[in-house]
N, C-alpha and C. Protein backbone atom coordinates (compact mmCIF):
# COMPACT_ATOMS: atom_id res chain seq x y z
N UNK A 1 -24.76 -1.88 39.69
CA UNK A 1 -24.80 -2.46 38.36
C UNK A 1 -23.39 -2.84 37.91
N UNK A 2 -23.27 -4.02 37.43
CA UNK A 2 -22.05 -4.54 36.99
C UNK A 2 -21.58 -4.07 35.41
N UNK A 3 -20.76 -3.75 35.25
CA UNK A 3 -20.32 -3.64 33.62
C UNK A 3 -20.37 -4.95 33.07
N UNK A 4 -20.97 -5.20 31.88
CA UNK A 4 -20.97 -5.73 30.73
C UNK A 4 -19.90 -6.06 30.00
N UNK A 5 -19.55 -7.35 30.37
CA UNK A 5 -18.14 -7.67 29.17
C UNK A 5 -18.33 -7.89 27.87
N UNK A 6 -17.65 -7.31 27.56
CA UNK A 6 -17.60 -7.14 25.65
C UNK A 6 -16.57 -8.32 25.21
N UNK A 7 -17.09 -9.35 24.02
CA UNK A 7 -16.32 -10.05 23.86
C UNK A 7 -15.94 -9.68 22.60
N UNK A 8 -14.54 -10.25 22.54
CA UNK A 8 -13.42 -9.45 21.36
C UNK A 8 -13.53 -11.13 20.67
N UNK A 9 -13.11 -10.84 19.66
CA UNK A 9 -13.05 -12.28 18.32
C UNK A 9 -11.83 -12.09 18.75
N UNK A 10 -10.85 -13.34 18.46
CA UNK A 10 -9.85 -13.75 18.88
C UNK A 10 -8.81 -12.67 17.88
N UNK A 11 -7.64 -13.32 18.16
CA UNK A 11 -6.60 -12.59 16.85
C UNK A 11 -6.63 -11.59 16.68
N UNK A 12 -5.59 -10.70 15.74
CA UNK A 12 -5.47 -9.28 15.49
C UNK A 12 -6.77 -8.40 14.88
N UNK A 13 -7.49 -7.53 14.81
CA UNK A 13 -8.29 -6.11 14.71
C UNK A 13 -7.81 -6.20 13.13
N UNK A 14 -8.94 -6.11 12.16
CA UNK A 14 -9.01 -5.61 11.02
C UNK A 14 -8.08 -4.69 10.82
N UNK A 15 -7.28 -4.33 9.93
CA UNK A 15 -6.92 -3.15 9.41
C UNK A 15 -7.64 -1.87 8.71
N UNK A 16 -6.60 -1.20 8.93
CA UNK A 16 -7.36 0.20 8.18
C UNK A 16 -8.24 1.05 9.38
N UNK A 17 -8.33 2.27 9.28
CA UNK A 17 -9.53 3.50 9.53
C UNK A 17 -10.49 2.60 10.39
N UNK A 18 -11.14 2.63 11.23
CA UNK A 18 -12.61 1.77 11.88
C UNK A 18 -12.15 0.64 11.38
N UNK A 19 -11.32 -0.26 11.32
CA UNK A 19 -10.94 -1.16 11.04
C UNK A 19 -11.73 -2.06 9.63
N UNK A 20 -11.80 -1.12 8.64
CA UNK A 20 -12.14 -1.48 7.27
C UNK A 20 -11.80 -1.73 6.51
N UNK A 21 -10.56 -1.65 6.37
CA UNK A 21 -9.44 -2.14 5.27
C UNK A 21 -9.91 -3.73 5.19
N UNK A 22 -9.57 -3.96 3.77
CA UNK A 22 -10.35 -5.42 3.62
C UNK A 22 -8.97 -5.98 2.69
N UNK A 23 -7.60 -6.16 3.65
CA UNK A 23 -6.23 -6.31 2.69
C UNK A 23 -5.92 -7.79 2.25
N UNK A 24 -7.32 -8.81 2.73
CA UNK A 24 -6.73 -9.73 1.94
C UNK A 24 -7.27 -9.91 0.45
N UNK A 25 -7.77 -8.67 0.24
CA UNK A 25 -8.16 -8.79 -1.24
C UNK A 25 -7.14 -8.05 -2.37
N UNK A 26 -5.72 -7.53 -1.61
CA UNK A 26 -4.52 -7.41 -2.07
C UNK A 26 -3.81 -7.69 -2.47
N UNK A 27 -2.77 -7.80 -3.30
CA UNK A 27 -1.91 -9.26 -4.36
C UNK A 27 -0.56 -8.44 -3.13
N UNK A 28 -0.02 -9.89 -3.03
CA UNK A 28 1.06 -9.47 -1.47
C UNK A 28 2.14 -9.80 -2.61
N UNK A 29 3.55 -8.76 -2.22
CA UNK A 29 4.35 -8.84 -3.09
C UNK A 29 6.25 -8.75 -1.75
N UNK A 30 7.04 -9.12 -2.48
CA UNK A 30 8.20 -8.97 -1.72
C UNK A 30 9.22 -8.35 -2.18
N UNK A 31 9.89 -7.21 -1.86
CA UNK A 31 10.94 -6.23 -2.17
C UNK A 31 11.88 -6.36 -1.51
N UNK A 32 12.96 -6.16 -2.03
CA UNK A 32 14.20 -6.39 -1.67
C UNK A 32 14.64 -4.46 -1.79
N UNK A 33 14.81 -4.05 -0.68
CA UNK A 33 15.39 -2.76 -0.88
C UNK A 33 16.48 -1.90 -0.28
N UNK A 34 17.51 -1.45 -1.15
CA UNK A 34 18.85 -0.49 -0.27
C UNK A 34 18.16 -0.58 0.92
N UNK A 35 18.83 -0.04 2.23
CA UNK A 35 18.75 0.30 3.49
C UNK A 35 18.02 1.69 3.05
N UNK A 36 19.23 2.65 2.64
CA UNK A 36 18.49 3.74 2.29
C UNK A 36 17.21 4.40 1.86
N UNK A 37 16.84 3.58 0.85
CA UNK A 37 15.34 3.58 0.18
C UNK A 37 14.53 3.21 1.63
N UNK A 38 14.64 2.07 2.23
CA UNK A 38 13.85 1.79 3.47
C UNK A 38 13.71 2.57 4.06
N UNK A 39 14.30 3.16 4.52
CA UNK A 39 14.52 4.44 5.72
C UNK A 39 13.63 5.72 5.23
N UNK A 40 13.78 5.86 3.64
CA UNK A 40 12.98 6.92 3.10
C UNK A 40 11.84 6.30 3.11
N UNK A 41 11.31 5.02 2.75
CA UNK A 41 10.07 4.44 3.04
C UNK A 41 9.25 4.56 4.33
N UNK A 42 9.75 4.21 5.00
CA UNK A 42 9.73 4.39 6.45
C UNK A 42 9.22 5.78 7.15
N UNK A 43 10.24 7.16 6.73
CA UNK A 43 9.79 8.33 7.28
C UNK A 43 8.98 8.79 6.18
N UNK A 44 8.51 8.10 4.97
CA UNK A 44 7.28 8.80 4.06
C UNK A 44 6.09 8.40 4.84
N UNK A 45 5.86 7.13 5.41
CA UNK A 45 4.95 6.04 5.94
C UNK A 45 4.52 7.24 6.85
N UNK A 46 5.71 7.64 7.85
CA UNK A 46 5.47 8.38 9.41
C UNK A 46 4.80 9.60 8.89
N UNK A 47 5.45 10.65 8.03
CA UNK A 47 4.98 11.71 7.83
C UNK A 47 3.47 11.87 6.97
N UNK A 48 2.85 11.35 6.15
CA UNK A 48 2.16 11.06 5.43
C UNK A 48 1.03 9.96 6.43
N UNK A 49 1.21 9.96 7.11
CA UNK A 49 -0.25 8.63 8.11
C UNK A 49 -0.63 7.97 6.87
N UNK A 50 0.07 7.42 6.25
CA UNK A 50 -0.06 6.26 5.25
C UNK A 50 0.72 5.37 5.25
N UNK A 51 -0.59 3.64 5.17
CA UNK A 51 0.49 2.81 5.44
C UNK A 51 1.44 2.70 4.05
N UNK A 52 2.60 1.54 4.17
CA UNK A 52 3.68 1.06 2.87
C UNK A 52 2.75 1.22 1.76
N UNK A 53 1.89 -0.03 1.54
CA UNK A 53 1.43 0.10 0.04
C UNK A 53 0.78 1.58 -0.49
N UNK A 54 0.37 1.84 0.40
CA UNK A 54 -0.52 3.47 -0.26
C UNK A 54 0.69 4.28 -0.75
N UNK A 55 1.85 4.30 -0.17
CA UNK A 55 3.27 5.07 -0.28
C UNK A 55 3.35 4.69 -1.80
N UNK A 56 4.05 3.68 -1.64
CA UNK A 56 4.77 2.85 -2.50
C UNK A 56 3.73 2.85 -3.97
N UNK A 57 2.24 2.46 -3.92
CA UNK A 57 1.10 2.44 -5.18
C UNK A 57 1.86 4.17 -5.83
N UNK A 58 1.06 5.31 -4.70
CA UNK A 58 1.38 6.12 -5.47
C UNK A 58 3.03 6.86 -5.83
N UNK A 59 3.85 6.32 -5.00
CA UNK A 59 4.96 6.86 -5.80
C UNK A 59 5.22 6.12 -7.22
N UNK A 60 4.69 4.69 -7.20
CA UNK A 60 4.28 3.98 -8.66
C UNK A 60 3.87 4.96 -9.90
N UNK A 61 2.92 5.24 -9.91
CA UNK A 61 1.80 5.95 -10.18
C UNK A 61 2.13 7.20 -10.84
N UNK A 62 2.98 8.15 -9.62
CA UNK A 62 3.72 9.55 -9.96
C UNK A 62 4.97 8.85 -11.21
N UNK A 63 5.75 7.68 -10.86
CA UNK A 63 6.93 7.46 -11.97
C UNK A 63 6.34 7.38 -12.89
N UNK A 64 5.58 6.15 -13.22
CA UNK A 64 4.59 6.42 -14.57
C UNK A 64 4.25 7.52 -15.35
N UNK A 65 3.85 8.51 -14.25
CA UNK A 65 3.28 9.95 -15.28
C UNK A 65 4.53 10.83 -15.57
N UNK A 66 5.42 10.39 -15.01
CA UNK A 66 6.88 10.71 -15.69
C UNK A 66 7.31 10.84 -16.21
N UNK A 67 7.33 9.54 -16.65
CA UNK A 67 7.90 8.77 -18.46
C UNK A 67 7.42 9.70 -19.18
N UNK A 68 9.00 9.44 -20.28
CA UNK A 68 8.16 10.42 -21.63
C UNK A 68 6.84 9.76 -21.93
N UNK A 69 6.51 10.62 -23.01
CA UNK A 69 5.12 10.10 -23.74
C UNK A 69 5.35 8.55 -24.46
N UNK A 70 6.62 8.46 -25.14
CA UNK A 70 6.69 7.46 -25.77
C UNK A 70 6.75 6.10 -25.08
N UNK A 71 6.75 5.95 -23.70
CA UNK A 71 7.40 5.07 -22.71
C UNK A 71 5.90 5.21 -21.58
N UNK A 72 5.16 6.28 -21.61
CA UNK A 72 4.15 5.92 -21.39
C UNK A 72 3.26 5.05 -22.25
N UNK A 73 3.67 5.27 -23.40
CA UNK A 73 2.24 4.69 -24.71
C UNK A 73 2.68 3.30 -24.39
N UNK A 74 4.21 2.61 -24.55
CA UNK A 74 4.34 1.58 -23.98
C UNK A 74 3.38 0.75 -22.99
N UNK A 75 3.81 1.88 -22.29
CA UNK A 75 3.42 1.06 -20.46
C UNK A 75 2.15 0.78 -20.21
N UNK A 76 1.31 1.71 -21.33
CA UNK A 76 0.09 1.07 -21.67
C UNK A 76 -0.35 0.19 -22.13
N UNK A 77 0.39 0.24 -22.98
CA UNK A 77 -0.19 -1.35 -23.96
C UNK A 77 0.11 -2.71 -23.42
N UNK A 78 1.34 -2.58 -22.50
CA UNK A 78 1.63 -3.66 -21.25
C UNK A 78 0.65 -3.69 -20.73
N UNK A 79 0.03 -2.80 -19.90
CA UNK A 79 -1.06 -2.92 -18.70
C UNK A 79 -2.52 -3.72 -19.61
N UNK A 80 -2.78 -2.78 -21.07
CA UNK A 80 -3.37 -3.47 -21.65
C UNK A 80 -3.43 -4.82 -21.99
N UNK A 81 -2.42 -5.67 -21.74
CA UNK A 81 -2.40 -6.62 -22.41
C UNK A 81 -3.14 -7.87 -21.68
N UNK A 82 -2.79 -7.22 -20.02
CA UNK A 82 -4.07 -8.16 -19.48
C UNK A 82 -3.26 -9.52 -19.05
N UNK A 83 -1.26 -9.34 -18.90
CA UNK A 83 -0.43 -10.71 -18.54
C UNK A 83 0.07 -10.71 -17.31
């Protein structure tokens, strides 16, 4: 019995887990960053099995809950504003 060739769709494998990540429904953005910061980007990425944006969203996320209260109420009413 002969093996069965499996045909592959051309081009690169989905991203993500079982290849589920669905990233072109992502707003793509460009950073300019120290060397340094990179490098910490970089070994957060390695240690953490998370890619950049998951890093980067939640260290977002953690600064936010940071802010005083008064600079949070702000940052709300920005997000609120819907611009």
């Amino acid at each position: 019995m002969s093996k069965a060739s499996t045909k592959r769709a051309p081009g690169r494998p989905p991203a993500g887990k079982d290849g589920l990540a669905v990233t072109e429904t992502y707003v793509q953005t460009t950073l300019r960053l120290e060397p340094e910061t990179k490098v910490l980007l970089d070994a957060l990425t390695r240690l953490l099995g998370k890619p950049q944006r998951e890093v980067t969203g939640e260290a977002l996320v953690s600064y936010a809950e940071g802010l005083k209260l008064s600079d949070r109420e702000l940052l709300r009413g920005l997000l609120n504003r819907g611009d």
